[in-house]
N, C-alpha and C. Protein backbone atom coordinates (compact mmCIF):
# COMPACT_ATOMS: atom_id res chain seq x y z
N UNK A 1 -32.58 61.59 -87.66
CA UNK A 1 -33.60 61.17 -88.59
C UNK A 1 -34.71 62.20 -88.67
N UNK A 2 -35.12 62.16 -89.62
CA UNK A 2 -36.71 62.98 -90.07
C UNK A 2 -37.47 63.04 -88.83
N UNK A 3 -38.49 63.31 -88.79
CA UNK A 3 -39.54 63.28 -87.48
C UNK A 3 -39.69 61.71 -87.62
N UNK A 4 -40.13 61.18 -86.68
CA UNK A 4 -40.90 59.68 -86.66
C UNK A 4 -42.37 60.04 -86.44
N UNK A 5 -42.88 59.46 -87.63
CA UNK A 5 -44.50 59.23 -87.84
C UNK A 5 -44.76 57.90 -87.55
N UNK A 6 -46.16 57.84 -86.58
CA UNK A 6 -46.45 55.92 -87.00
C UNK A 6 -47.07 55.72 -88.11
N UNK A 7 -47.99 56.73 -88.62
CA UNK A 7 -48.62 56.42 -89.70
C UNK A 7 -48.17 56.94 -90.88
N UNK A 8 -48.20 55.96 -92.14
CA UNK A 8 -47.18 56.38 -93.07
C UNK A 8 -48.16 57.40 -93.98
N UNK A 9 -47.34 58.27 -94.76
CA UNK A 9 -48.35 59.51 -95.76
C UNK A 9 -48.65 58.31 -96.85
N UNK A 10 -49.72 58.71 -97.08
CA UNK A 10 -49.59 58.23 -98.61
C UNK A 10 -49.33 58.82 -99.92
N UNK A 11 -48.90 58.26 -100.76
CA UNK A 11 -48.24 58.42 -102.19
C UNK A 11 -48.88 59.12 -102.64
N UNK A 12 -48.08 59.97 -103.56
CA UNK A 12 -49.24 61.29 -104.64
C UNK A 12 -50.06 60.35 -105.35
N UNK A 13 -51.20 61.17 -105.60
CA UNK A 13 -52.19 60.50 -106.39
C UNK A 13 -53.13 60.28 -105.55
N UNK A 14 -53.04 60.72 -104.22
CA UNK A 14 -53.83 59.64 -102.98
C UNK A 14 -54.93 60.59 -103.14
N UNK A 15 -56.56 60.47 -102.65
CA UNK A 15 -57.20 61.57 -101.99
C UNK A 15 -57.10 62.59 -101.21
N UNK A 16 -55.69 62.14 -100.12
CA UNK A 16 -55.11 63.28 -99.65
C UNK A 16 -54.66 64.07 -100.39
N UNK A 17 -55.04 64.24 -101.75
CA UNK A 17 -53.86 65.07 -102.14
C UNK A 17 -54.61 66.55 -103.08
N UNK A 18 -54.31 67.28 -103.35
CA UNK A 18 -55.12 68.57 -103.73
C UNK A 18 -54.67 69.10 -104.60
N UNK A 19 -54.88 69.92 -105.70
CA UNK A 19 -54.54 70.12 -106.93
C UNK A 19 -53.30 70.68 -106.81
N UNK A 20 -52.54 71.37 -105.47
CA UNK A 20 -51.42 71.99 -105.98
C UNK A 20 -50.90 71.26 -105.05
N UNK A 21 -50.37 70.14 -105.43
CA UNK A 21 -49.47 69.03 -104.89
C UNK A 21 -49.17 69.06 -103.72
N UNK A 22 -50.25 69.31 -102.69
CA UNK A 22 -50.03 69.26 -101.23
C UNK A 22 -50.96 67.85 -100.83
N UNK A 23 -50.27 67.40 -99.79
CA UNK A 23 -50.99 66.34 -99.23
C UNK A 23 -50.79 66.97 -97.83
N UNK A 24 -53.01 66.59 -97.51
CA UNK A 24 -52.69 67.77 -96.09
C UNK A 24 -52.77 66.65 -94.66
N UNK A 25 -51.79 65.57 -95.06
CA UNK A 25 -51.84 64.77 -94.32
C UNK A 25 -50.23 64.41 -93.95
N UNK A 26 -49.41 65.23 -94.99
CA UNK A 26 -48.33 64.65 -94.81
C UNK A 26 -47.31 66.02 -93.89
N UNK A 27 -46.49 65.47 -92.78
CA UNK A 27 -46.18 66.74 -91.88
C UNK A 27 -45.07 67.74 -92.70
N UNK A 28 -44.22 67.40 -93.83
CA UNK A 28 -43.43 67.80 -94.79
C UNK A 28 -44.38 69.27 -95.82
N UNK A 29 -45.64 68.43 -95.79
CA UNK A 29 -46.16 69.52 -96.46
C UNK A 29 -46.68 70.66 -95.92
N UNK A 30 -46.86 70.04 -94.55
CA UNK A 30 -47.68 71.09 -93.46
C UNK A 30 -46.44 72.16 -92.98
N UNK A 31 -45.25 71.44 -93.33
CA UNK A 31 -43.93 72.73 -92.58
C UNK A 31 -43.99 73.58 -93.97
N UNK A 32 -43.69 73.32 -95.06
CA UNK A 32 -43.57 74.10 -95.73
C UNK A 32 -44.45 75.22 -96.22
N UNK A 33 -45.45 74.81 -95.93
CA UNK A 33 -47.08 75.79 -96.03
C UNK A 33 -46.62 76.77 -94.58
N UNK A 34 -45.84 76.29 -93.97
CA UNK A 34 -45.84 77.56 -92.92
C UNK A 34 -47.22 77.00 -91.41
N UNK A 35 -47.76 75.48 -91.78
CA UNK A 35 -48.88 75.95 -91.07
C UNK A 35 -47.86 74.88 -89.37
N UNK A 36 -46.60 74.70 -89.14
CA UNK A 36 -45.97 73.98 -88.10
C UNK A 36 -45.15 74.76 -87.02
N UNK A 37 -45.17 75.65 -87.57
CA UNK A 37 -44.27 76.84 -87.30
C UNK A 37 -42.94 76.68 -87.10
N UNK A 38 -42.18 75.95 -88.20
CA UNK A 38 -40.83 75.41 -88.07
C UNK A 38 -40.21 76.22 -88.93
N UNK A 39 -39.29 76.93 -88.27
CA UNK A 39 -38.16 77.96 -89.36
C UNK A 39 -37.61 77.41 -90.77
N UNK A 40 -37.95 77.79 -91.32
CA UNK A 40 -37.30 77.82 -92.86
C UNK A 40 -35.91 78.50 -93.08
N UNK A 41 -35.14 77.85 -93.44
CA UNK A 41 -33.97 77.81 -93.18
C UNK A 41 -33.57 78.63 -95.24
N UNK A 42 -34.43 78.09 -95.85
CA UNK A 42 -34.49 78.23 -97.24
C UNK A 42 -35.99 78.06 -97.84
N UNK A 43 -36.32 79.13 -98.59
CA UNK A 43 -37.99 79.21 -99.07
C UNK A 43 -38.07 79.48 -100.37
N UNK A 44 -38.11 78.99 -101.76
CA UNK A 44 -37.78 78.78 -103.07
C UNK A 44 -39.27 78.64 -103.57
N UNK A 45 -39.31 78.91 -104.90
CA UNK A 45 -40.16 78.29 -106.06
C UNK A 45 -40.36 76.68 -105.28
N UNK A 46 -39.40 75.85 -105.12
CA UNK A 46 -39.14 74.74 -105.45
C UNK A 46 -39.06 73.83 -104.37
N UNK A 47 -37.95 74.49 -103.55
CA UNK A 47 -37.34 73.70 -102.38
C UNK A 47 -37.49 74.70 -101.45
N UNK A 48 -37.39 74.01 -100.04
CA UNK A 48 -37.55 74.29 -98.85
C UNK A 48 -36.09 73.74 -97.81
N UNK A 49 -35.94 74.11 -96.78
CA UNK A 49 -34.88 73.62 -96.44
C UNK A 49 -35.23 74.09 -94.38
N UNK A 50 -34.99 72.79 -93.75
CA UNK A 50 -35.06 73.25 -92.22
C UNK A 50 -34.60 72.13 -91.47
N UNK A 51 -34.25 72.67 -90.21
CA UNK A 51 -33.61 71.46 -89.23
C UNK A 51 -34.23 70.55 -89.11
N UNK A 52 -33.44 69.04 -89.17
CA UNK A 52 -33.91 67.98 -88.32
C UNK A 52 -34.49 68.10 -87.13
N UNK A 53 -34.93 67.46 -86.90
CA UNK A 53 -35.95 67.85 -85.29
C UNK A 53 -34.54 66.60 -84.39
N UNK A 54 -33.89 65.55 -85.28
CA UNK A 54 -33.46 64.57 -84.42
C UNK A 54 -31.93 64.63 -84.82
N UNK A 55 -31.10 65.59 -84.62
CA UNK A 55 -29.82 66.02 -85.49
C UNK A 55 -28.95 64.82 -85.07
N UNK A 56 -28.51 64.17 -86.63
CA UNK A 56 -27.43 62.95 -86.38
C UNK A 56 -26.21 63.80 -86.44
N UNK A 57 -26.08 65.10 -86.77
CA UNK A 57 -24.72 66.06 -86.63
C UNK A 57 -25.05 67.22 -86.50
N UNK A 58 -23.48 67.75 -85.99
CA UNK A 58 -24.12 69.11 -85.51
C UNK A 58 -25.00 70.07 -86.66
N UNK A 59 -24.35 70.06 -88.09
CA UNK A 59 -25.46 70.87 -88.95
C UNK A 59 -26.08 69.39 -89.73
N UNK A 60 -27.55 69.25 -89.12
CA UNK A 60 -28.50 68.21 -90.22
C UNK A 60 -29.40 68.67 -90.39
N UNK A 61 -29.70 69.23 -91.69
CA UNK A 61 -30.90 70.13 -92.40
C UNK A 61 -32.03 68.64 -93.68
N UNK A 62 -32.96 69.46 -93.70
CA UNK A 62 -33.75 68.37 -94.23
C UNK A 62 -33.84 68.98 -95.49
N UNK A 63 -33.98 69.25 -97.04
CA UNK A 63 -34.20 69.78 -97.97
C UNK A 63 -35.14 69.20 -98.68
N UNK A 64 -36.25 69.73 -98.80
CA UNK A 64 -37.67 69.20 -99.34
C UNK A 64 -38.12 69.88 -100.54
N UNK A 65 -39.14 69.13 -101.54
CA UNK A 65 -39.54 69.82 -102.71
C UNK A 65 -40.79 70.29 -101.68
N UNK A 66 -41.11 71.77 -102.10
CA UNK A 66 -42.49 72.52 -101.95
C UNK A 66 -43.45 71.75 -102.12
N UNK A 67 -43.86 70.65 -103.63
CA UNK A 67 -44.70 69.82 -103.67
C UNK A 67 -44.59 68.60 -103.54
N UNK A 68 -45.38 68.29 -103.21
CA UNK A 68 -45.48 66.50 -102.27
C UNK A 68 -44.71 65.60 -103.85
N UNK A 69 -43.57 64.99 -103.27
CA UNK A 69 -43.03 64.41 -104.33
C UNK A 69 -42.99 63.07 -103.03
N UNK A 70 -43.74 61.75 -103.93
CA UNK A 70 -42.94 60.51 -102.83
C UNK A 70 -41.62 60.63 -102.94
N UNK A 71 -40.72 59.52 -102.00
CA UNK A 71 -40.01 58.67 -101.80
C UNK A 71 -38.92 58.41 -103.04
N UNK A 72 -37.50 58.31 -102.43
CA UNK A 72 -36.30 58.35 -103.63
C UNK A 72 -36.68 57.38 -104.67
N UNK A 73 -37.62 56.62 -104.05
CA UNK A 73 -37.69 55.04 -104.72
C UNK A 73 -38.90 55.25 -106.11
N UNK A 74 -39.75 55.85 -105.86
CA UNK A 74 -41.15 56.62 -106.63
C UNK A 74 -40.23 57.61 -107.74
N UNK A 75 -39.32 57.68 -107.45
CA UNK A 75 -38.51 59.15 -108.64
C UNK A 75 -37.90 58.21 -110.11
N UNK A 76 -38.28 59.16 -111.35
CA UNK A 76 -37.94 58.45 -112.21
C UNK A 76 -36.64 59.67 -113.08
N UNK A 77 -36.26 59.28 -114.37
CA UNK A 77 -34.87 60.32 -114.64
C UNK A 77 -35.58 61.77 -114.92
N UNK A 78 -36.87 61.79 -115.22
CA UNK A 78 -37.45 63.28 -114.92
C UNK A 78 -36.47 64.24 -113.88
N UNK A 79 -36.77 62.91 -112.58
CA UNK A 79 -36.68 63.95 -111.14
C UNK A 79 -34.98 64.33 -111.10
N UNK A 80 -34.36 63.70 -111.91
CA UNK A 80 -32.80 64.66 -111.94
C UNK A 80 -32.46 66.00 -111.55
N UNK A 81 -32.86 66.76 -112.48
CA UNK A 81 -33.18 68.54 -111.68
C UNK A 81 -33.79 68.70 -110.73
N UNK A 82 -34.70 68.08 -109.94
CA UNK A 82 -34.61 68.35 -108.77
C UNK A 82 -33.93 67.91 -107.50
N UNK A 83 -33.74 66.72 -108.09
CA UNK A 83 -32.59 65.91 -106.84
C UNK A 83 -31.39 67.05 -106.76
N UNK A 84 -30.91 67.42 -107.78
CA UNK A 84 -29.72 68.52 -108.47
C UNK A 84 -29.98 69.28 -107.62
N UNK A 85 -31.15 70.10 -107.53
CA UNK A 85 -31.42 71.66 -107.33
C UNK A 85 -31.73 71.01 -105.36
N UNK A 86 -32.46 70.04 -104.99
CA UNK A 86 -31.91 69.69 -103.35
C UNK A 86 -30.38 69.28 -102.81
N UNK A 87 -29.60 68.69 -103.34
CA UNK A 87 -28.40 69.29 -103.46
C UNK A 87 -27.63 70.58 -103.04
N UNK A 88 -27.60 71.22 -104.18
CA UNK A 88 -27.45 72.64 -104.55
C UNK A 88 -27.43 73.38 -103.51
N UNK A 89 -29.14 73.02 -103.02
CA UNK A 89 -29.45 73.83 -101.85
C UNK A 89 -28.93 73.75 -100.46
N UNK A 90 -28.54 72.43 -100.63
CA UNK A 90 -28.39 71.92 -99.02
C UNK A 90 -26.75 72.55 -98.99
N UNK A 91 -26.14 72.46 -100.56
CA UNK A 91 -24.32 73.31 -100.33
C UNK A 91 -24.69 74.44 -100.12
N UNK A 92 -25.67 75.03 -100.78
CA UNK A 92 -25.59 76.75 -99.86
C UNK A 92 -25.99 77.14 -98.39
N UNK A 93 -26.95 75.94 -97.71
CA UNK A 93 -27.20 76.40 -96.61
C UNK A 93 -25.92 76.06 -95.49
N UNK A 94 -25.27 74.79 -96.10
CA UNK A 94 -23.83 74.94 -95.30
C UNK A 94 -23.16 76.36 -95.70
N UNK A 95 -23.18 76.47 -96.63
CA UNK A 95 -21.69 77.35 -97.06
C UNK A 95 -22.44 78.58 -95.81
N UNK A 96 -23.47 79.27 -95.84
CA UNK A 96 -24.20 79.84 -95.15
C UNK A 96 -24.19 79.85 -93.60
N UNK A 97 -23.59 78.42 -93.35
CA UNK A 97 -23.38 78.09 -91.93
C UNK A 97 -22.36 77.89 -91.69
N UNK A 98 -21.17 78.29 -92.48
CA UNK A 98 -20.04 78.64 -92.46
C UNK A 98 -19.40 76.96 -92.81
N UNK A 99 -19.75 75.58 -93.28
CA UNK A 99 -19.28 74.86 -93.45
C UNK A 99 -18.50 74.65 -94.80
N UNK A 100 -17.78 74.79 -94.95
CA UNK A 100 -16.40 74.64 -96.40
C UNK A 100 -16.01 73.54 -96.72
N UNK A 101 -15.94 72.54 -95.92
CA UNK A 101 -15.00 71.02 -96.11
C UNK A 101 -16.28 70.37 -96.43
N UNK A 102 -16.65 70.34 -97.86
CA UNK A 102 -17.64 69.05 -98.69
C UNK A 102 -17.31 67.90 -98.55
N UNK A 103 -15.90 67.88 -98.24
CA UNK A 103 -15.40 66.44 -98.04
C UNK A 103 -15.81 66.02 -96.98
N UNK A 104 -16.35 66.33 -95.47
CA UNK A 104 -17.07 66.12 -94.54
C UNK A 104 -18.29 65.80 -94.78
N UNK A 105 -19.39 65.81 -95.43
CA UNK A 105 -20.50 66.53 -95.41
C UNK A 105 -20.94 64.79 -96.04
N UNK A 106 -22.20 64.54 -95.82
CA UNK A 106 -23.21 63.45 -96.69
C UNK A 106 -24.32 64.25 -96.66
N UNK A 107 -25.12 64.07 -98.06
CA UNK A 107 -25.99 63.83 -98.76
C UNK A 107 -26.58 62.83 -99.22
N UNK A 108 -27.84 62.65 -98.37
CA UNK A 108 -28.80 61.24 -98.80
C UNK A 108 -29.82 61.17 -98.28
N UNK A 109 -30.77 59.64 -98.76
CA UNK A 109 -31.73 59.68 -98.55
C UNK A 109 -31.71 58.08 -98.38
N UNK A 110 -33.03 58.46 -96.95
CA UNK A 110 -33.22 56.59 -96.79
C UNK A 110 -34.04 56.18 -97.57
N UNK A 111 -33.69 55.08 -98.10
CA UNK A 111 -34.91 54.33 -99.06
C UNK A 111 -35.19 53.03 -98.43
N UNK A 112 -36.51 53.54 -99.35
CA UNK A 112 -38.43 52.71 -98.70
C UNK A 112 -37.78 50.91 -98.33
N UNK A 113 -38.30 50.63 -96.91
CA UNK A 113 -39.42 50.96 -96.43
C UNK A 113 -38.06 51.74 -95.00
N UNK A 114 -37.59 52.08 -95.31
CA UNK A 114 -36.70 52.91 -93.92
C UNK A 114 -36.58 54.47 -93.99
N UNK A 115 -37.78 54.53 -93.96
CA UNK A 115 -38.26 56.39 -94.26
C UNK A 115 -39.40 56.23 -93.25
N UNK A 116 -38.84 57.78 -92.22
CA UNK A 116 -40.16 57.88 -91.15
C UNK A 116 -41.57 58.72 -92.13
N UNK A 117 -40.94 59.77 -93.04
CA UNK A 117 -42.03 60.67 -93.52
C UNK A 117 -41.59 59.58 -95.62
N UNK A 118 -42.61 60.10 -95.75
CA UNK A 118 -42.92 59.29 -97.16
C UNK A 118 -42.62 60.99 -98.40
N UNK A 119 -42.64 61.83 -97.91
CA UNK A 119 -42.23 63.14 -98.50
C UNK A 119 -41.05 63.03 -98.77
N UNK A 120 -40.26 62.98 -99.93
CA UNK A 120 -38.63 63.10 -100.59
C UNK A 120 -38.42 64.33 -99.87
N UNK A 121 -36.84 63.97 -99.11
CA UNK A 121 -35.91 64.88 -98.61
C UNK A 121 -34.87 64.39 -98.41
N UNK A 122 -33.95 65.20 -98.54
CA UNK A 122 -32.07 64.76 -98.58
C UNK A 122 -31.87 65.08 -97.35
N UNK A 123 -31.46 64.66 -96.79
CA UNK A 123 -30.32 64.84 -95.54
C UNK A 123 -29.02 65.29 -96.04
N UNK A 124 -28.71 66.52 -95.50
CA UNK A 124 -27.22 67.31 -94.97
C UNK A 124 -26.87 66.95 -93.70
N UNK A 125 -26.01 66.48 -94.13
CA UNK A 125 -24.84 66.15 -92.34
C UNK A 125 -24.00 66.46 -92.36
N UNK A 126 -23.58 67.27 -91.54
CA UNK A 126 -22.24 67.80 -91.63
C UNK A 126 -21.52 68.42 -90.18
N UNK A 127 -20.30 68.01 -89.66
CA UNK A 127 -19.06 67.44 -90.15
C UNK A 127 -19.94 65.91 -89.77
N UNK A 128 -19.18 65.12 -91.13
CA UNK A 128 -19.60 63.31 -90.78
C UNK A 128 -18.63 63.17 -89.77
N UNK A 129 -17.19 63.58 -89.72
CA UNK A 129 -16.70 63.21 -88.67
C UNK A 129 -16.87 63.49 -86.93
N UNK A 130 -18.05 64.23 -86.73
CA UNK A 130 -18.15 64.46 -85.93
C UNK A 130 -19.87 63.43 -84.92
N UNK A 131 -20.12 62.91 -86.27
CA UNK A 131 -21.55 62.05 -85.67
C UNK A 131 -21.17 60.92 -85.22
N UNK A 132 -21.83 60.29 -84.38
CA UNK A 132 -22.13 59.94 -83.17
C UNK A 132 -22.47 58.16 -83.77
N UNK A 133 -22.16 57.21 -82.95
CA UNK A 133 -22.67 56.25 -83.06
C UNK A 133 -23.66 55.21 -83.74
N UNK A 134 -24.52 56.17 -83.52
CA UNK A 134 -26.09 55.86 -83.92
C UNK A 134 -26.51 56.58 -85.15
N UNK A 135 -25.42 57.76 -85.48
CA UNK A 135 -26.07 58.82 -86.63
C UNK A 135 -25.56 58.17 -87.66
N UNK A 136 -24.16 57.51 -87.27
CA UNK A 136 -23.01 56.60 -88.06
C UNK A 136 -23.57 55.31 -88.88
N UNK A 137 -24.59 54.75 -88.13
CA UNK A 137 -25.26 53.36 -88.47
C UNK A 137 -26.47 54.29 -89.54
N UNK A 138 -27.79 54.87 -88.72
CA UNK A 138 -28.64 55.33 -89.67
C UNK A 138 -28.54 55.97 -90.72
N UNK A 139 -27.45 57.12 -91.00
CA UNK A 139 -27.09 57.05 -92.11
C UNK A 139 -25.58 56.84 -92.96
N UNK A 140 -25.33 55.67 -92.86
CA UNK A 140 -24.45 54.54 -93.26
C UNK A 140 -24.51 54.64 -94.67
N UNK A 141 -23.26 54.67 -95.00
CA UNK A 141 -22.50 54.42 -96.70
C UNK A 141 -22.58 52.85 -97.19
N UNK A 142 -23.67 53.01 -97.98
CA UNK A 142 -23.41 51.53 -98.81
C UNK A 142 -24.53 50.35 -97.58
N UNK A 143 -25.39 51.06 -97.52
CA UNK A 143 -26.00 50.34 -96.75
C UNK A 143 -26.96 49.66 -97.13
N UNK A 144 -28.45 49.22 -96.99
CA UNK A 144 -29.78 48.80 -97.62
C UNK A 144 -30.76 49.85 -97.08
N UNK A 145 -30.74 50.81 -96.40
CA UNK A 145 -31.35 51.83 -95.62
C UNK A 145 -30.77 53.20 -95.88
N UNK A 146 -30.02 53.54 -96.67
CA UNK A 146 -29.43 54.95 -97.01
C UNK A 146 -28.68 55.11 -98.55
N UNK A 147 -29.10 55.93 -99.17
CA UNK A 147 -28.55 55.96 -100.22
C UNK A 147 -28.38 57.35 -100.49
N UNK A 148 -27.26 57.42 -100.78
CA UNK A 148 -26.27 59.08 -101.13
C UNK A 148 -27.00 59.43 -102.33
N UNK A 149 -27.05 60.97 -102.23
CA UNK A 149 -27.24 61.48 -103.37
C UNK A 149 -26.91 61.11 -104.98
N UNK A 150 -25.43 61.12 -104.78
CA UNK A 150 -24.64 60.77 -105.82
C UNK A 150 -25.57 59.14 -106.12
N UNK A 151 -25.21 58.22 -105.44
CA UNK A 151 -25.86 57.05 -106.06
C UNK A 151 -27.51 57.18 -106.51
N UNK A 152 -27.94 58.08 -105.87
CA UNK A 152 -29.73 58.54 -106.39
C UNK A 152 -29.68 59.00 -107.46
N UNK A 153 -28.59 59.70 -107.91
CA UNK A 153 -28.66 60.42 -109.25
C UNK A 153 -27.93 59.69 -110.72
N UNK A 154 -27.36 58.55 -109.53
CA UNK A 154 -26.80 57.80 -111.30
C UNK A 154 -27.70 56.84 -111.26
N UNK A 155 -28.72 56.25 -110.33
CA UNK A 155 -29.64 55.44 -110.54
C UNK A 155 -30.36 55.87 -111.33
N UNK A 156 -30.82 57.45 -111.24
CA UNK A 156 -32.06 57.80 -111.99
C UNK A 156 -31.79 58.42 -113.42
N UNK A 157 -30.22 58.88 -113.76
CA UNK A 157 -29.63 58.92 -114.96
C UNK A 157 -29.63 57.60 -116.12
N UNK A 158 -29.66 56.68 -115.16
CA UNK A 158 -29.11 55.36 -115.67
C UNK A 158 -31.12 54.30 -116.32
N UNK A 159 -31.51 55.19 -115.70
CA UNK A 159 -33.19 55.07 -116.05
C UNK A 159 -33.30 55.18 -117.76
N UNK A 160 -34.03 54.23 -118.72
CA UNK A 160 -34.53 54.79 -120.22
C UNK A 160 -35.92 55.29 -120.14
């Protein structure tokens, strides 16, 4: 899972938040500013990309927008290209880590209220067949607490 925060970020729009879509309260925004000192795995216009701190598999990377975007649940069919382009990113940093079998691999995101950080990020897991018990349950197919990419993106296609 993500880091565990007790206190939740709050939503764009908040006072925390500063004209170039940083909230300097939220720890998602503080890695990507460089100010956590957590390796960047991927550093874009757009997206960001770095290890889980709590790996449910051996490769689990976190893929984040640069600017404070809430929660899968806050995204409307706008956010398509970027869900797309976190994606995207998270297949090159496998392919990068030498992982090939997509058919192994999940892409997703827990939705609200079962999110430690309130900052949108996909989870890469990969090999699924190789996680563990507990990585198996938290991020679970078809669950009320995890939702795959693919289902994030026909939800938000399926948006007028």
């Amino acid at each position: 899972m993500a880091a565990a925060i007790n206190t939740p970020t709050p939503e764009v729009g908040t006072t925390n938040q500063t004209d170039d879509e940083y909230d300097k309260k939220c720890i998602f925004c503080k890695i990507v500013k460089g100010e956590m000192g957590t390796e960047l795995l991927h550093d874009d216009e757009t997206v960001s990309c770095f290890r889980d701190i709590h790996p449910g598999a051996p490769h689990h990377y976190l893929v984040v927008p640069r600017k404070h975007v809430g929660n899968c649940k806050s995204l409307g069919k706008e956010h398509v290209p970027l869900v797309e382009k976190l994606v995207e990113t998270g297949k090159e940093i496998l392919q990068k880590n030498n992982v090939t079998d997509l058919n192994d691999v999940r892409f997703g995101f827990h939705w609200p209220p079962f999110c430690s950080v309130t900052h949108l990020h996909l989870h890469v897991l990969a090999p699924v067949s190789q996680m563990g018990f507990m990585s198996r349950l938290v991020y679970r197919l078809n669950s009320y607490w995890f939702i795959t990419a693919d289902q994030l993106l026909q939800r938000l296609n399926s948006m007028s």
